[in-house]
Protein backbone atom coordinates (compact mmCIF):
# COMPACT_ATOMS: atom_id res chain seq x y z
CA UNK A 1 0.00 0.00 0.00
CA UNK A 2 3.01 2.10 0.34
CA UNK A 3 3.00 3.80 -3.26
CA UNK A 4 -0.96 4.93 -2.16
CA UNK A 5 0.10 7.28 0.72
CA UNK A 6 -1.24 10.35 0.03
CA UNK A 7 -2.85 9.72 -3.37
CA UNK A 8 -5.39 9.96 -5.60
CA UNK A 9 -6.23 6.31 -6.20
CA UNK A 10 -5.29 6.04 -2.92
CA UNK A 11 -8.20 7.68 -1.84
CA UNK A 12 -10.49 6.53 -4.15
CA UNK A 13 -13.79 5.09 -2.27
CA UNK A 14 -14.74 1.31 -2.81
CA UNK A 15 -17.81 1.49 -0.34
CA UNK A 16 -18.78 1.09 3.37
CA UNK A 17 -16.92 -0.75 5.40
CA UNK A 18 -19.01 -3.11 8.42
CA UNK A 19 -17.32 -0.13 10.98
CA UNK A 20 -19.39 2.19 9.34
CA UNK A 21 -16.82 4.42 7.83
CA UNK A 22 -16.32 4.88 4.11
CA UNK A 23 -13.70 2.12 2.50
CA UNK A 24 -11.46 3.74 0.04
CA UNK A 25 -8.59 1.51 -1.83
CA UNK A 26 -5.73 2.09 0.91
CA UNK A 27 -8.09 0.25 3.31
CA UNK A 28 -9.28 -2.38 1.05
CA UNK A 29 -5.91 -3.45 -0.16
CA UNK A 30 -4.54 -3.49 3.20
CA UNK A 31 -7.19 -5.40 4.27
CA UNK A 32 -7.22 -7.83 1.71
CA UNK A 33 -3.14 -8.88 2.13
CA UNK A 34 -4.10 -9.03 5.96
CA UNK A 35 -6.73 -11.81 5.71
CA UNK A 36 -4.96 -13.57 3.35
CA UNK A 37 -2.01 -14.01 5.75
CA UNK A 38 -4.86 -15.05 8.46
CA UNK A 39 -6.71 -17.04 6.39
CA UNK A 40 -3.72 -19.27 5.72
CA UNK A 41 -2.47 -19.24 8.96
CA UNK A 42 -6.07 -20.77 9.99
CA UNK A 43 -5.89 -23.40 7.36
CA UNK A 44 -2.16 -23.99 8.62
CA UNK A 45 -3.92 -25.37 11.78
CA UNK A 46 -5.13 -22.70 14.20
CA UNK A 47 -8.70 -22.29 13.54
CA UNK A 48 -10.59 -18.74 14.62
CA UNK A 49 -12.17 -15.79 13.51
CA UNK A 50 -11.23 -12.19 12.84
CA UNK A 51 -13.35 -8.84 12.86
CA UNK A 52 -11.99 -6.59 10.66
CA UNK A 53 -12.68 -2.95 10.32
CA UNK A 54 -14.12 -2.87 6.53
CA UNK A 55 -15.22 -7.04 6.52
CA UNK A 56 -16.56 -6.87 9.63
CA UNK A 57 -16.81 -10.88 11.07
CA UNK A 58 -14.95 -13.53 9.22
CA UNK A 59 -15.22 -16.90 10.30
CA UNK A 60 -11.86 -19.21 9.72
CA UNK A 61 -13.02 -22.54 11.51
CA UNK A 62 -14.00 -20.92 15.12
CA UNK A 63 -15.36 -18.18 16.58
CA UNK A 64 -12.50 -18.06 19.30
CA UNK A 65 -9.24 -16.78 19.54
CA UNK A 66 -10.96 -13.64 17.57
CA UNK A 67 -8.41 -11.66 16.03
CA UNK A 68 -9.33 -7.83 15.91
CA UNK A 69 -7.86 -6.37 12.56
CA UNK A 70 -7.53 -2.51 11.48
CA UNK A 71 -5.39 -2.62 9.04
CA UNK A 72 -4.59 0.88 8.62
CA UNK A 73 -4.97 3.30 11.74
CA UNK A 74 -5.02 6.70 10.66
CA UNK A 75 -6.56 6.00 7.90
CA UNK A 76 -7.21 9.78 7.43
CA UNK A 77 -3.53 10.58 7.65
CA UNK A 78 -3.18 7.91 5.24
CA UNK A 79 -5.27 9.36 2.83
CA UNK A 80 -4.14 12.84 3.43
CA UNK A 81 -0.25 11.63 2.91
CA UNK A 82 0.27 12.44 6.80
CA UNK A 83 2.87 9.71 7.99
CA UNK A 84 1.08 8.71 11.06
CA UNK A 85 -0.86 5.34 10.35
CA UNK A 86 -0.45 1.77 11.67
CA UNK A 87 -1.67 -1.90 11.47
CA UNK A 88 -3.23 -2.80 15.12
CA UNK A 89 -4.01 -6.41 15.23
CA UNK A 90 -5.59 -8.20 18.73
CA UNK A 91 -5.94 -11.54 19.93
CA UNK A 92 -9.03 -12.53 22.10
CA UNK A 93 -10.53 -14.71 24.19
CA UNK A 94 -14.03 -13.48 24.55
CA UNK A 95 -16.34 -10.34 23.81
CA UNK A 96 -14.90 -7.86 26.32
CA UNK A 97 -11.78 -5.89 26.28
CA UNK A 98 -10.66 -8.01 29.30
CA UNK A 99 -10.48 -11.12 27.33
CA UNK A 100 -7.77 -9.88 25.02
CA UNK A 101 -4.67 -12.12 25.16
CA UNK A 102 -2.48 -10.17 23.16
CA UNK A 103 -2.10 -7.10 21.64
CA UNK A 104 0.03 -5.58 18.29
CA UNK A 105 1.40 -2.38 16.53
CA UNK A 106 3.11 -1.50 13.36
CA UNK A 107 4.02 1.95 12.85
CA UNK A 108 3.55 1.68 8.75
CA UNK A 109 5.93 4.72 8.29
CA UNK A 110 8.78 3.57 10.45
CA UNK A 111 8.67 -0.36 11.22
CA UNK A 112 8.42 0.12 14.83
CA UNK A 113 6.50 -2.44 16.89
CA UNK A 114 4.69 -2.89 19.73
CA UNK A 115 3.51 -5.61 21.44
CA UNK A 116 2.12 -7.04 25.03
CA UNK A 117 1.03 -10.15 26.06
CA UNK A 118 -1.46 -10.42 28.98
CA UNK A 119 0.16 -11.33 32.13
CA UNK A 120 4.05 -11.33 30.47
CA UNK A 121 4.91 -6.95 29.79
CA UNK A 122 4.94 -5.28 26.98
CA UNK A 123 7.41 -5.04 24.37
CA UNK A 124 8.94 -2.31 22.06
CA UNK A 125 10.91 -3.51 18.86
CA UNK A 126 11.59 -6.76 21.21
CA UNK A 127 12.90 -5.41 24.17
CA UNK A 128 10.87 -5.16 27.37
CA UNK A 129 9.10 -2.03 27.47
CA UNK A 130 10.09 0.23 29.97
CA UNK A 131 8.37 3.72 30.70
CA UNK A 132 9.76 6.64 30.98
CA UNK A 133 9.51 8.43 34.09
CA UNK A 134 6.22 10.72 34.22
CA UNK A 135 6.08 14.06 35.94
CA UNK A 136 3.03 13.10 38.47
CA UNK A 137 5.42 14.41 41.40
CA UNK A 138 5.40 17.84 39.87
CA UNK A 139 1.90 18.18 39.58
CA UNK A 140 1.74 18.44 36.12
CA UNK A 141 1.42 16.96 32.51
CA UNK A 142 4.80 17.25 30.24
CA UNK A 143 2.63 15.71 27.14
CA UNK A 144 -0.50 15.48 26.35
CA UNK A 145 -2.27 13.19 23.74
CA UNK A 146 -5.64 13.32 22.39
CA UNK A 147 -8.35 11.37 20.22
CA UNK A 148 -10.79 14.57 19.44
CA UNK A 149 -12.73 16.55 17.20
CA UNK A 150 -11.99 20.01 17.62
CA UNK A 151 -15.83 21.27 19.36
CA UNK A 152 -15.12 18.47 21.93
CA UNK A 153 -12.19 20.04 23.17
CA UNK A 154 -13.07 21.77 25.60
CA UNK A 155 -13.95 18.89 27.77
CA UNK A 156 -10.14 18.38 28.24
CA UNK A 157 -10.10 22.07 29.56
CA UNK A 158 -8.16 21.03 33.10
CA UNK A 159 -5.97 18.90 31.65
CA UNK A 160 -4.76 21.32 28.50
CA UNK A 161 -4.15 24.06 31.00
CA UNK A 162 -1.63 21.66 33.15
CA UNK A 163 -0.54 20.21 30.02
CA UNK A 164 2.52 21.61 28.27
CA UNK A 165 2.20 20.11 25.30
CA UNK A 166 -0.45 18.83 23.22
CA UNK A 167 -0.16 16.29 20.82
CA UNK A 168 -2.75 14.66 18.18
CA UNK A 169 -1.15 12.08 16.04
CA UNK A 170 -4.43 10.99 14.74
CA UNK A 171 -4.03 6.92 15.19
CA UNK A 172 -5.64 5.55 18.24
CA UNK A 173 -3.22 2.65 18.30
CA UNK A 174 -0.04 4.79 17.79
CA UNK A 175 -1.70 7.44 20.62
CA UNK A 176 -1.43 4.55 23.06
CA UNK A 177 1.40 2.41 22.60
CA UNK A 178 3.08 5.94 23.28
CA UNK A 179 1.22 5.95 26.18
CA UNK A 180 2.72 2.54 27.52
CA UNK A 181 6.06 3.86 26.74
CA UNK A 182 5.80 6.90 28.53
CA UNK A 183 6.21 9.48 25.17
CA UNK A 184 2.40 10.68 25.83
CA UNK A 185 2.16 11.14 29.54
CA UNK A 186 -1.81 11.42 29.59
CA UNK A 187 -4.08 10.26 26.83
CA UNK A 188 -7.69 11.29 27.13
CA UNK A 189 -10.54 11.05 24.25
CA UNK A 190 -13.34 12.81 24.92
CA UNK A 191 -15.65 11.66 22.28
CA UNK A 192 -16.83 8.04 22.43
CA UNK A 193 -14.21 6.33 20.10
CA UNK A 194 -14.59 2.83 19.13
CA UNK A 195 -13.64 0.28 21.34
CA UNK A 196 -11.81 -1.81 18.57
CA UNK A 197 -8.64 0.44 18.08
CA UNK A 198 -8.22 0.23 21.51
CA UNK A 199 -7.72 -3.06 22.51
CA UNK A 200 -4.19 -3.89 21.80
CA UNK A 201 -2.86 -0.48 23.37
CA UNK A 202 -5.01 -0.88 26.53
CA UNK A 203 -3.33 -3.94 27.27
CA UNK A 204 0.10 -2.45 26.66
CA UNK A 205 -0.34 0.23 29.20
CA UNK A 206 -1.95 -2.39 32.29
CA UNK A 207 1.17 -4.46 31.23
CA UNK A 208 3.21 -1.70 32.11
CA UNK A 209 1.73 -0.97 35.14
CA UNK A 210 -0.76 1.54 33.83
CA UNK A 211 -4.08 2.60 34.28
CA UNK A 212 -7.03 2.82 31.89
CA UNK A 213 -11.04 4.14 32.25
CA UNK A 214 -12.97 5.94 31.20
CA UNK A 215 -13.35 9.69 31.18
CA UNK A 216 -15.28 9.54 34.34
CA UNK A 217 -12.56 6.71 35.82
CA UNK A 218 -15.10 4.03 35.47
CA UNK A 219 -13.39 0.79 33.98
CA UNK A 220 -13.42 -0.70 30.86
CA UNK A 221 -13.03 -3.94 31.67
CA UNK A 222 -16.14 -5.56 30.67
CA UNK A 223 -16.97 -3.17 27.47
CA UNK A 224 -18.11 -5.25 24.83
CA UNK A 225 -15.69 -5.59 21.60
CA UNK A 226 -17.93 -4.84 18.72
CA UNK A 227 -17.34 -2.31 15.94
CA UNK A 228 -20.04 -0.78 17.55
CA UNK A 229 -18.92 0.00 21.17
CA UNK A 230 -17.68 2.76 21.85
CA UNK A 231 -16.27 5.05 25.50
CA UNK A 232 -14.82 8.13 25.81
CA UNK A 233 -10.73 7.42 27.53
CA UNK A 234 -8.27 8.35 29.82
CA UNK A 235 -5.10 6.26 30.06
CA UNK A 236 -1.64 6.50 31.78
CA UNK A 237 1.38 4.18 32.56
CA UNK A 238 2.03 6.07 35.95
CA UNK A 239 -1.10 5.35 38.08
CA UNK A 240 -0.39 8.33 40.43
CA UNK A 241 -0.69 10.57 37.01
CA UNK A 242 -3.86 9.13 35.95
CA UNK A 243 -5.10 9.78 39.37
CA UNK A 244 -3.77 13.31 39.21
CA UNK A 245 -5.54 13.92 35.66
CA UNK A 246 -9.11 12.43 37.21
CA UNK A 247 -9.03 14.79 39.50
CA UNK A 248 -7.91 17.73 37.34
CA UNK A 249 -11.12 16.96 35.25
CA UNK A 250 -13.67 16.27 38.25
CA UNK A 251 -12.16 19.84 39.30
């Protein structure tokens, strides 16, 4: 898909994906090479399913593992020739986020990748993933990452004016595997984004130690996996930073 970036035909629409979202030929060919790595992978003796962004549920022998598939995140910036996209692939067990076994990044721009497996850290590149140290001591927010539209903003108000710097990169699985590393202090959405990009950076940040909810700190634990689910976020690797950011936004 690489000679697409920031094309014409790159951006030419196909048709409506099962997420909802128009499918232009950047998604669809990604998509396509994906499931035809999964499919034989499932015929090479591991049986399962995948939900994919534009396919929506694909059955390959068993409904579980499910592997979630978005084969390029930041599609936008894709389109738009922005070099900010990725390929976030899941594992999971079951229909909620805490059923997911395993969770994957490709930055498409750079080859960086991230990975975690429940219960054994997360990974950068291969080597255990390590956060950097946040600034929760101080009081305050060095960088701060958001999933917005631009009226919404203002719902981040407290945390923008203890923030300082701001940073949209415009990839929800990016956004949060630079969360688990530390890069992005805070990350907080405050529109409902779907639950789907989510899942394999959630589980990078708890493997780090890190704390996910909510905007209102409630947990996310048993929100259902569908293309259609959706929750507005606020994520940290340093616990006592989340904490801090909660209460910056209950005021």
């Amino acid at each position: 898909m690489a000679p697409l970036l920031g094309t014409e035909a790159g951006r030419a629409e196909t048709g409506v994906g099962a997420g909802g979202d128009r499918t232009v030929e950047l998604d669809r060919l990604a998509e396509a090479a994906a499931l035809a790595c999964l499919a034989d992978f499932a015929a090479a003796g591991h049986p399962c399913s995948v939900l994919s962004e534009e396919a929506g549920l694909v059955h390959l022998g068993a409904e579980y593992p499910r592997v979630m598939l978005d084969p390029v995140d930041g599609s936008l910036n894709a389109k738009q020739g922005l070099p900010v996209a990725a390929v976030m692939l899941s594992l999971v067990d079951g229909p909620t986020i805490g059923d997911v076994r395993l969770g994957w990044v490709l930055n498409l721009m750079s080859g960086e990748r991230w990975h975690a497996l429940r219960g054994a850290g997360a990974y950068h590149d291969g080597t255990v993933l390590v956060p950097l140290q946040s600034r929760a001591a101080a009081g305050r927010i060095g960088v701060l990452g958001v999933e917005s539209i631009p009226r919404e903003l203002r719902r981040l108000r407290p945390l923008i004016d203890r923030a300082a710097k701001l940073r949209l990169l415009g990839s929800m699985a990016l956004s949060l595997a630079h969360t688990a590393a530390g890069g992005i202090e805070i990350f907080a959405s405050p529109i409902n984004a779907r639950i789907f990009d989510m899942t394999a950076g959630v589980l990078m940040i708890r493997e780090v130690g890190g704390v996910v909810t909510d905007l209102d700190g409630r947990s996310l634990e048993e929100a259902r996996l569908g293309l259609e689910s959706r929750t507005t976020l606020l994520a940290a690797a340093d616990p006592a930073l989340h904490r801090l950011a909660l209460d910056m936004l209950r005021g």
